[in-house]
N, C-alpha and C. Protein backbone atom coordinates (compact mmCIF):
# COMPACT_ATOMS: atom_id res chain seq x y z
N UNK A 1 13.57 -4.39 -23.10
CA UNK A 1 13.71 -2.99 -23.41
C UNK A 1 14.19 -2.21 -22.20
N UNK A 2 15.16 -1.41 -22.58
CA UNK A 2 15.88 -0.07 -21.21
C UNK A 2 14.91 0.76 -21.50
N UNK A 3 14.75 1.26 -20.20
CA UNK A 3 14.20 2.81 -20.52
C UNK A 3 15.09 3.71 -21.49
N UNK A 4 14.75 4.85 -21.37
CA UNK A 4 15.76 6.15 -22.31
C UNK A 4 16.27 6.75 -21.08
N UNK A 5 17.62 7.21 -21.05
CA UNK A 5 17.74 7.71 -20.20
C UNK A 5 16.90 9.00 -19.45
N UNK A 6 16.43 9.62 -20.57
CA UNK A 6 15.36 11.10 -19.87
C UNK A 6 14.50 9.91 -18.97
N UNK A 7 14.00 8.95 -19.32
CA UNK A 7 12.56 8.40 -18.27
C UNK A 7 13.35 8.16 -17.07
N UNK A 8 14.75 7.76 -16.75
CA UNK A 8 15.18 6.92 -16.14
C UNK A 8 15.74 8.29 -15.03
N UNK A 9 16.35 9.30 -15.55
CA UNK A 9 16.46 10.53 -15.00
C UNK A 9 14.79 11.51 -14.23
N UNK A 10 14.15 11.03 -15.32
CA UNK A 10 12.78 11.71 -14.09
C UNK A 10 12.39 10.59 -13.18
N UNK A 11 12.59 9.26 -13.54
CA UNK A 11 11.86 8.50 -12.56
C UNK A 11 13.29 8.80 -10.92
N UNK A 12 14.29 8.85 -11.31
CA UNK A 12 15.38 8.75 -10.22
C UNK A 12 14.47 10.16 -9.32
N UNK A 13 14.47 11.03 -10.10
CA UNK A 13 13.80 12.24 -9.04
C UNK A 13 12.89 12.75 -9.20
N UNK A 14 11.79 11.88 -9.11
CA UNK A 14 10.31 11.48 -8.12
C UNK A 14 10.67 10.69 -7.41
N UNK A 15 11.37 9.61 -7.32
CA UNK A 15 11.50 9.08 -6.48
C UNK A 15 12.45 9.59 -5.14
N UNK A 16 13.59 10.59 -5.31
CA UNK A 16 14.11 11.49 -4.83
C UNK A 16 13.26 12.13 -3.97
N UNK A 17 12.28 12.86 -4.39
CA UNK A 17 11.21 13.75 -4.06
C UNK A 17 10.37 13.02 -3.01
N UNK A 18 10.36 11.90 -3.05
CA UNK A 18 9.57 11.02 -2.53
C UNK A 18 10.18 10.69 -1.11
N UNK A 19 11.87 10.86 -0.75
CA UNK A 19 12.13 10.61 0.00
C UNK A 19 11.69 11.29 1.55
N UNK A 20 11.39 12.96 0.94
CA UNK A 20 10.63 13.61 1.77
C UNK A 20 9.67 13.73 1.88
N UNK A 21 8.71 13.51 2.06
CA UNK A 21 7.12 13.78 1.38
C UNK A 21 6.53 14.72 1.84
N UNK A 22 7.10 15.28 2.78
CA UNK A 22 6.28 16.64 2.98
C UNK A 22 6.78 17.87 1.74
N UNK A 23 7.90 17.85 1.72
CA UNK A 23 8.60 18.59 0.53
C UNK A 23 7.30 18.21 -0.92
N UNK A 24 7.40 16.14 -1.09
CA UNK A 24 6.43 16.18 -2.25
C UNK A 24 5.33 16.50 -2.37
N UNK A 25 4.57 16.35 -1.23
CA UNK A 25 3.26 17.53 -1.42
C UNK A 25 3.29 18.49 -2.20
N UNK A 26 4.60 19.39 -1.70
CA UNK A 26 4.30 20.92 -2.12
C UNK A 26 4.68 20.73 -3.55
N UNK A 27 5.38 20.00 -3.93
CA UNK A 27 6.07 20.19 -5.59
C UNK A 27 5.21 19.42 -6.37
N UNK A 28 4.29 18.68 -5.93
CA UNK A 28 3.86 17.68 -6.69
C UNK A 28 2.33 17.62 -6.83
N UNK A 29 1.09 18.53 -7.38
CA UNK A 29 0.23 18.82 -7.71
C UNK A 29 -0.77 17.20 -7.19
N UNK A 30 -0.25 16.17 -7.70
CA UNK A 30 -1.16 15.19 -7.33
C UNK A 30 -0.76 15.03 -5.94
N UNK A 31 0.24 14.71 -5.75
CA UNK A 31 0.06 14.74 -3.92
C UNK A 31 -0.27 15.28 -3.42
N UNK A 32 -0.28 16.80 -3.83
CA UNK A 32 -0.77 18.03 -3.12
C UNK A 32 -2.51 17.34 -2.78
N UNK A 33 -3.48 16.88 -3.76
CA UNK A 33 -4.49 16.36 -4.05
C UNK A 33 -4.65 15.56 -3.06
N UNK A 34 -4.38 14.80 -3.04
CA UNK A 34 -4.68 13.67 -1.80
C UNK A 34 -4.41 13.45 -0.82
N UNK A 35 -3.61 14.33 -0.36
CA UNK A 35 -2.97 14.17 1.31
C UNK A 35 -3.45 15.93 1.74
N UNK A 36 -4.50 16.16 1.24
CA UNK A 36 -5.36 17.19 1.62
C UNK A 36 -6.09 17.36 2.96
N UNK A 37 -5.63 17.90 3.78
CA UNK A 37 -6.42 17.76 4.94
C UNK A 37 -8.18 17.22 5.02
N UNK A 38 -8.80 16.50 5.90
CA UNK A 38 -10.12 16.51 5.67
C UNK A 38 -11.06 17.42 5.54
N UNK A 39 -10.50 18.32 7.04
CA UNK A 39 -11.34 19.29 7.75
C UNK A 39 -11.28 20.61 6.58
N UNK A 40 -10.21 20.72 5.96
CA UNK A 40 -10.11 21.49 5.04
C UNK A 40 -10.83 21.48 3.91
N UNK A 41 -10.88 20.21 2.92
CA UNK A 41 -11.93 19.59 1.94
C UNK A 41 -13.38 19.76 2.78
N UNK A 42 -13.82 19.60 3.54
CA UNK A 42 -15.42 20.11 4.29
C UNK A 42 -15.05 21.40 4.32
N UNK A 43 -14.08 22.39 4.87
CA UNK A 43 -14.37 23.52 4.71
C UNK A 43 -14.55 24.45 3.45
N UNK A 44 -13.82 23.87 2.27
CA UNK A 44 -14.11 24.56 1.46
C UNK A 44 -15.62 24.08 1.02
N UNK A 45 -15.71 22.82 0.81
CA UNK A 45 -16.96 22.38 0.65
C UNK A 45 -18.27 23.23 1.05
N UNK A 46 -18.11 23.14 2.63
CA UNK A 46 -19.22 24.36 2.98
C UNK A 46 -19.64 25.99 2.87
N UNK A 47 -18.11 26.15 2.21
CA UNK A 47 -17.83 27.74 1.32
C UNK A 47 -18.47 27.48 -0.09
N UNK A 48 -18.40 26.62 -1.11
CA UNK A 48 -18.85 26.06 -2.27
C UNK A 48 -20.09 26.33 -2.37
N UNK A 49 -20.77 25.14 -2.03
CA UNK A 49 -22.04 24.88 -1.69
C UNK A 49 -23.16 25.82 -1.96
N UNK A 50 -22.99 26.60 -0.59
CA UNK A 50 -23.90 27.62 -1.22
C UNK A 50 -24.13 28.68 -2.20
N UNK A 51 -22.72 28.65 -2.89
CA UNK A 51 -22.83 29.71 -3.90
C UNK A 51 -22.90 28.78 -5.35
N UNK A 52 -22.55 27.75 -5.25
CA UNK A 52 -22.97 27.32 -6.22
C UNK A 52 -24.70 26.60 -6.07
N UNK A 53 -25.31 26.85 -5.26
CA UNK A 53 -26.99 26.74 -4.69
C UNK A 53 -27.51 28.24 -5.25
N UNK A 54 -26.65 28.63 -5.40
CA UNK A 54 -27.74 30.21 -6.21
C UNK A 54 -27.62 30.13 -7.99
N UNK A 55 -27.36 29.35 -8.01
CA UNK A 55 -27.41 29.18 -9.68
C UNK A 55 -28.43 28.71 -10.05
N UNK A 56 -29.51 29.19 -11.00
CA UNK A 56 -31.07 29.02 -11.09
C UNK A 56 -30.64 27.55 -12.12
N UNK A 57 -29.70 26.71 -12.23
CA UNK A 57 -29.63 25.83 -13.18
C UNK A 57 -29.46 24.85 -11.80
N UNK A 58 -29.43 25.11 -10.34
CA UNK A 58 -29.25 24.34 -9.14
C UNK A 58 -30.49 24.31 -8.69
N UNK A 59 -30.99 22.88 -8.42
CA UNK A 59 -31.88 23.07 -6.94
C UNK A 59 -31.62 22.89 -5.95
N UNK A 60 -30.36 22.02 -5.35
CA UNK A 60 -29.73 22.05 -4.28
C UNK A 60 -28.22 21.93 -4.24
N UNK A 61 -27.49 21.80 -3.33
CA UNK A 61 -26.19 21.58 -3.29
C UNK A 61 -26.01 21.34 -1.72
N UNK A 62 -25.43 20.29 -1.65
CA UNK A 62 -24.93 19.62 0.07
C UNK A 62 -23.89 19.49 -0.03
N UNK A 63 -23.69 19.21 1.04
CA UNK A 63 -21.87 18.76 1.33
C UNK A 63 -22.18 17.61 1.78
N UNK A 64 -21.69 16.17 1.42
CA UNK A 64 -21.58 15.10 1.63
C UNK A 64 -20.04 14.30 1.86
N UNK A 65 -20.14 13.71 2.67
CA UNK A 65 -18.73 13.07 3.22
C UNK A 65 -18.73 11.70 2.72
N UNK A 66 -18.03 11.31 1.91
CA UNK A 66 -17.88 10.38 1.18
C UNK A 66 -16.63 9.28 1.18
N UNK A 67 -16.63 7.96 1.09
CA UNK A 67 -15.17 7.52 1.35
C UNK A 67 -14.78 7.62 -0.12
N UNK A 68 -13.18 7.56 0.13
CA UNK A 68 -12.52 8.09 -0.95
C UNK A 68 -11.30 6.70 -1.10
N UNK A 69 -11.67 5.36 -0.92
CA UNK A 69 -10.87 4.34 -0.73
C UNK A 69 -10.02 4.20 -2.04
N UNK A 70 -10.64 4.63 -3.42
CA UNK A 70 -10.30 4.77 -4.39
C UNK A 70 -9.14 5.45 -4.76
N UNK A 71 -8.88 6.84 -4.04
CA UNK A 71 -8.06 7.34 -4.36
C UNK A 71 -7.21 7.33 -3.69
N UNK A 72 -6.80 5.98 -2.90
CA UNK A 72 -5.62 6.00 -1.81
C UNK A 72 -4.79 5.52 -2.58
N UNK A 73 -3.50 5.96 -2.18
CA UNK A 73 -2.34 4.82 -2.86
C UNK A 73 -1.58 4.16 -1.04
N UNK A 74 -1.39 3.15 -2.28
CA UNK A 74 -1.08 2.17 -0.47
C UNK A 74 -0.11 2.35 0.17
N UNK A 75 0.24 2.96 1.48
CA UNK A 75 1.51 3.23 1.91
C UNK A 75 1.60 4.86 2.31
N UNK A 76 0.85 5.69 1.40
CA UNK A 76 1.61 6.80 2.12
C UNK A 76 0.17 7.19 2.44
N UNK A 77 0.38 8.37 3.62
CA UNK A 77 -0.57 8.53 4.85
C UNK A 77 -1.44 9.70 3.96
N UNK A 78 -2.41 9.10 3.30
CA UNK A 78 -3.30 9.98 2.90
C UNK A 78 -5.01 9.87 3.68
N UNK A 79 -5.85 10.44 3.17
CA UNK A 79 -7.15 10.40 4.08
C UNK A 79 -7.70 9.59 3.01
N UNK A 80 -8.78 8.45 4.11
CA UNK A 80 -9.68 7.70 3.27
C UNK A 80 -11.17 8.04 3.13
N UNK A 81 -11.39 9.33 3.43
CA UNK A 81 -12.47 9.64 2.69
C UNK A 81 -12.36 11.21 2.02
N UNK A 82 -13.59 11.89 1.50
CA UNK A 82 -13.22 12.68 0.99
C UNK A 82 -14.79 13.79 1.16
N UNK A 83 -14.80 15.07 1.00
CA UNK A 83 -15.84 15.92 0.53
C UNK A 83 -16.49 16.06 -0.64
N UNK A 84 -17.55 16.27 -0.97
CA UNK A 84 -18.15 16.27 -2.50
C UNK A 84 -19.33 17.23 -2.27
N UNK A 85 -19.57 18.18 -3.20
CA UNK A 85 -21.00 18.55 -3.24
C UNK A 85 -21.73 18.20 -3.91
N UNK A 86 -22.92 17.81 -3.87
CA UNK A 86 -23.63 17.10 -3.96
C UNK A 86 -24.47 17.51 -4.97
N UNK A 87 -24.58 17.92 -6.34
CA UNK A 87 -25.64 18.88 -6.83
C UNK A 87 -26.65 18.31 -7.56
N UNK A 88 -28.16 18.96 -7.50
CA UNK A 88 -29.24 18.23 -7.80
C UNK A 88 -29.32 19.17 -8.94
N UNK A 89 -29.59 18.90 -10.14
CA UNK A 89 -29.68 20.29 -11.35
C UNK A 89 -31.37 20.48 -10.59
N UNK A 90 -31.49 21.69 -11.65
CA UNK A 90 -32.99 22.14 -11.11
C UNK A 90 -33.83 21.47 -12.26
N UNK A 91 -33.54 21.47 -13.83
CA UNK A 91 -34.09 21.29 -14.59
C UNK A 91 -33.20 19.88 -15.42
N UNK A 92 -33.83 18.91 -16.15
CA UNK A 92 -33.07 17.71 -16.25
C UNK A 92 -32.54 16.98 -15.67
N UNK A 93 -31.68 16.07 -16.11
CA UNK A 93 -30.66 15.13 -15.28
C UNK A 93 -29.43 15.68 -14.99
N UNK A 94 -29.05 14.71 -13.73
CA UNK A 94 -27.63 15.01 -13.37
C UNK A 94 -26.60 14.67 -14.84
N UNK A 95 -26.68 13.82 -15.40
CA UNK A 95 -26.05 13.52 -16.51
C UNK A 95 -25.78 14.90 -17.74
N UNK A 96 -27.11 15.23 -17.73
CA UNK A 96 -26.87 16.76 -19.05
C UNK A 96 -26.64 17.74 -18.09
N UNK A 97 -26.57 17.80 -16.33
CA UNK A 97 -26.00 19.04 -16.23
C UNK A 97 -24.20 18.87 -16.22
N UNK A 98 -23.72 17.70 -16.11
CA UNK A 98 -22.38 17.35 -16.21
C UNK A 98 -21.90 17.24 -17.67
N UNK A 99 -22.61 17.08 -18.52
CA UNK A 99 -22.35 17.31 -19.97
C UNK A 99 -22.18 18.65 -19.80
N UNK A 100 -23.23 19.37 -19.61
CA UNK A 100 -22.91 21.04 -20.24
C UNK A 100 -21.72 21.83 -19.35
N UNK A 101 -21.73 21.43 -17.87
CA UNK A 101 -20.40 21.61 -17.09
C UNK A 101 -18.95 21.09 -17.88
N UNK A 102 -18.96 19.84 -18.43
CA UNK A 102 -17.76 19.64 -19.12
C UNK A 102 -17.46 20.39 -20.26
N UNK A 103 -17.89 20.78 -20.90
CA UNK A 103 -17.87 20.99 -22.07
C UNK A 103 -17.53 22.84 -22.18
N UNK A 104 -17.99 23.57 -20.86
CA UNK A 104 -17.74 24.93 -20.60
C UNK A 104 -15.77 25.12 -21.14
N UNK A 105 -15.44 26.10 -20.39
CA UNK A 105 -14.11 26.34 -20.67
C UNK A 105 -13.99 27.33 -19.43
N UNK A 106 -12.71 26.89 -18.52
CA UNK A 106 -12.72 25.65 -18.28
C UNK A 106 -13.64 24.69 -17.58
N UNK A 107 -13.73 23.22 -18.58
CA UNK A 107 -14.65 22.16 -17.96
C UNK A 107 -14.67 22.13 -16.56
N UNK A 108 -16.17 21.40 -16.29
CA UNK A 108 -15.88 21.00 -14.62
C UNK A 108 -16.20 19.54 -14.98
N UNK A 109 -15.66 18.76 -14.20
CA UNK A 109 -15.39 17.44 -13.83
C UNK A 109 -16.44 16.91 -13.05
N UNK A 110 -17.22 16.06 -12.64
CA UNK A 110 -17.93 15.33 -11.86
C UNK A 110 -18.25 14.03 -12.07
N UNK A 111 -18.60 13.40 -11.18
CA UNK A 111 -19.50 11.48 -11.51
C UNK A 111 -20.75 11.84 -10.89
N UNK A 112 -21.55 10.90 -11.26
CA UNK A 112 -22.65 10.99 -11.72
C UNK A 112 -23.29 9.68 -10.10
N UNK A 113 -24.21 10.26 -9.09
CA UNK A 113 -24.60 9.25 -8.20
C UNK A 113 -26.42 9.05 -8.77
N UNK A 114 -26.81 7.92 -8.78
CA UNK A 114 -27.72 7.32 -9.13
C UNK A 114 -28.48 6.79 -8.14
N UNK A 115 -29.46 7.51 -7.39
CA UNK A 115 -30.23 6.68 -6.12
C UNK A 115 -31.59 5.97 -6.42
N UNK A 116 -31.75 5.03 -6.14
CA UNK A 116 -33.32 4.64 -6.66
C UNK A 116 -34.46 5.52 -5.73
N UNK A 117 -35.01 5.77 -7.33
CA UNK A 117 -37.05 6.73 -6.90
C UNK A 117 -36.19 7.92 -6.58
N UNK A 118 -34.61 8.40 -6.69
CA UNK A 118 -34.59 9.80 -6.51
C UNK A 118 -33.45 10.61 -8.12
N UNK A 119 -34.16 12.04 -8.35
CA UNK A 119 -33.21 12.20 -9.31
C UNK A 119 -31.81 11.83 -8.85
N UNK A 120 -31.10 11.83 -9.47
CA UNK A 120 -29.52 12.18 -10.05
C UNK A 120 -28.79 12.94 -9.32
N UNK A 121 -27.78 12.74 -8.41
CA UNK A 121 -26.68 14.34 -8.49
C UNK A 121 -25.49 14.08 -9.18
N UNK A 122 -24.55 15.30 -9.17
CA UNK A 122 -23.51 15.64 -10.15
C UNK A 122 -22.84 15.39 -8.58
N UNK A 123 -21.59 14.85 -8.30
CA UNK A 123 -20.76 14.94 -7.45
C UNK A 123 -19.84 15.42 -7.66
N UNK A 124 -19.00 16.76 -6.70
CA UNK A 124 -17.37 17.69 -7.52
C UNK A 124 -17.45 17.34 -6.27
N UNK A 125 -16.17 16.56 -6.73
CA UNK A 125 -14.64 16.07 -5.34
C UNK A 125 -14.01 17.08 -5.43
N UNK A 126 -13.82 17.57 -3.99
CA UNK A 126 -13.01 18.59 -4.01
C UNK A 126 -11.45 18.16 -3.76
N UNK A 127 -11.19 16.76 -3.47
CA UNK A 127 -10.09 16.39 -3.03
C UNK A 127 -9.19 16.30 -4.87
N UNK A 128 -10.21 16.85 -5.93
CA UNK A 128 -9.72 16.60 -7.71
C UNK A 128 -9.26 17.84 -7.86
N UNK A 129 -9.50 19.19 -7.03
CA UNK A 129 -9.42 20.39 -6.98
C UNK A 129 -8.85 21.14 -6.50
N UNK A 130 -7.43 21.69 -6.82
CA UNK A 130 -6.67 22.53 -5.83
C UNK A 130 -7.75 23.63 -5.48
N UNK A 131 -7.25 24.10 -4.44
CA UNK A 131 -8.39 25.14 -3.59
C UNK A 131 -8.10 26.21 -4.35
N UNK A 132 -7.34 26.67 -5.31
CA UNK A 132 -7.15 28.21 -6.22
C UNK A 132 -7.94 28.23 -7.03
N UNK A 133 -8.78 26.82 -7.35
CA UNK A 133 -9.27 26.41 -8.52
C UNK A 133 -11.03 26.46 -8.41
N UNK A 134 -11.04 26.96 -6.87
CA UNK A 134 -12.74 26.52 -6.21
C UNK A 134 -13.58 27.68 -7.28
N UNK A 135 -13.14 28.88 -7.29
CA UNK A 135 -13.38 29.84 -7.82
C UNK A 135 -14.46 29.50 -9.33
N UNK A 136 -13.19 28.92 -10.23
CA UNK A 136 -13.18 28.19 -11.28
C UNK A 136 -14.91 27.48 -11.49
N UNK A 137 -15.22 26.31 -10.07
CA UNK A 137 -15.92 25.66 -10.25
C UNK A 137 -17.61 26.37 -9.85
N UNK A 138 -17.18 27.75 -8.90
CA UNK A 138 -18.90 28.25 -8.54
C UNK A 138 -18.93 29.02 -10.39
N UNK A 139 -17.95 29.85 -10.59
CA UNK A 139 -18.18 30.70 -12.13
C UNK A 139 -19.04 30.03 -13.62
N UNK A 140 -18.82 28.33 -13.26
CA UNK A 140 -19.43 27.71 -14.25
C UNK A 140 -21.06 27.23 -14.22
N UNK A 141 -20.95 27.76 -12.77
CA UNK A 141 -22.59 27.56 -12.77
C UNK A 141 -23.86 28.28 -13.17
N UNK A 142 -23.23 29.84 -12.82
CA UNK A 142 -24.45 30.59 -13.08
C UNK A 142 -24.83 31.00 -14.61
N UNK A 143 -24.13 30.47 -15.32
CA UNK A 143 -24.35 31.15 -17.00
C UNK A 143 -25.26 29.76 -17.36
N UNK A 144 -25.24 28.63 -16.89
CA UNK A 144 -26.12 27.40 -17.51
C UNK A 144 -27.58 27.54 -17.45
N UNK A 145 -28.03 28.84 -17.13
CA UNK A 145 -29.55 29.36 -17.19
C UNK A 145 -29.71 29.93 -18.18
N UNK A 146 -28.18 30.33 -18.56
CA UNK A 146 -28.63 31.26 -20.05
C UNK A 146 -28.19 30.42 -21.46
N UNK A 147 -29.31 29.86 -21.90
CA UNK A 147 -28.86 28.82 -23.00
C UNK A 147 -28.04 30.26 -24.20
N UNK A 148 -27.16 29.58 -25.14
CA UNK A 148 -26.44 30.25 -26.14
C UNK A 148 -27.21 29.99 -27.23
N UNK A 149 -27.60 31.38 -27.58
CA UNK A 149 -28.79 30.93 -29.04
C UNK A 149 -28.40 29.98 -29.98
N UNK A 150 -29.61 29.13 -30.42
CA UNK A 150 -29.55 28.45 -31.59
C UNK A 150 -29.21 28.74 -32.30
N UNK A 151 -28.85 27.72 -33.91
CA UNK A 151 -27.85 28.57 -34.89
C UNK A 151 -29.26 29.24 -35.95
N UNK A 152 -30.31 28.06 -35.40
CA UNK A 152 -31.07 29.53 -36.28
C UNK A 152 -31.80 30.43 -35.90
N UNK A 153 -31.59 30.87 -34.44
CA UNK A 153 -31.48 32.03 -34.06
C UNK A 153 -30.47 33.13 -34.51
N UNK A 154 -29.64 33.09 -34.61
CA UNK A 154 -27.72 33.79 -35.00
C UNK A 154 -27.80 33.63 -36.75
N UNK A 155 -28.37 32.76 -37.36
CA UNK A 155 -28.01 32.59 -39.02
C UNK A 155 -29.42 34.22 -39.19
N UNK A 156 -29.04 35.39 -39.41
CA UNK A 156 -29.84 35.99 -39.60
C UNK A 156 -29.40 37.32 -40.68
């Protein structure tokens, strides 16, 4: 099988794009992502953090430095680790506070770290997050204290 020519025309320029890569950073949303400075991912991190720590649905939030071997692609000069905050819900598991985070509008994204004899945290990579978007991720926290009435509360 040939490609179609449209695939064969976008693949020619990404790969074009590719020849510069500082240029592909800027045009290219996932590169932009991963060839993110470090010091920058900790800094927003430590801007995060605490405002998403005032959300009565939080009991804590850290900044943790994490390797990020996963999200390297091989060859071009990206960083191998990454920032994450770290969040402990206050009430339940890390699991139902990342359910009710996804499911908001817009969702937030996280994985789920599992330590033995300790709860759960929700981990947000910030290296998944353009920095316009940090905003996005403290706004979804503070309304998860206020459950949305039942329906037979509202059927009235």
């Amino acid at each position: 099988n040939r490609p179609q020519a449209s695939t064969s025309a976008a693949l020619a320029v990404t790969l074009k794009d590719l020849e510069d890569l500082d240029r592909a950073t800027l045009s290219n949303p996932t590169l932009t992502l991963l060839s993110a400075p470090l010091a920058n991912l900790r800094q927003r991190a430590e801007r995060l953090a605490p405002q998403i720590a005032e959300s009565p649905a939080v009991a804590a939030a850290e900044v943790v430095e994490v390797d990020a071997t996963s999200a390297v692609i091989a060859g071009l000069p990206f960083e191998e680790a990454t920032f994450v905050i770290a969040v402990t819900p206050a009430e339940g598991s890390a699991e139902q506070l990342a359910e009710r985070l996804a499911t908001r509008r817009p969702g937030v994204q996280g994985r789920i770290e599992d330590a033995a004899g300790e709860p759960g945290r929700l981990l947000l990579d910030l290296r998944t997050v353009l920095a316009r978007q940090d905003l996005t991720i403290v706004s979804a926290f503070p309304p998860l204290a206020e459950e949305p009435p039942s329906e037979a509360d509202s059927a009235t």
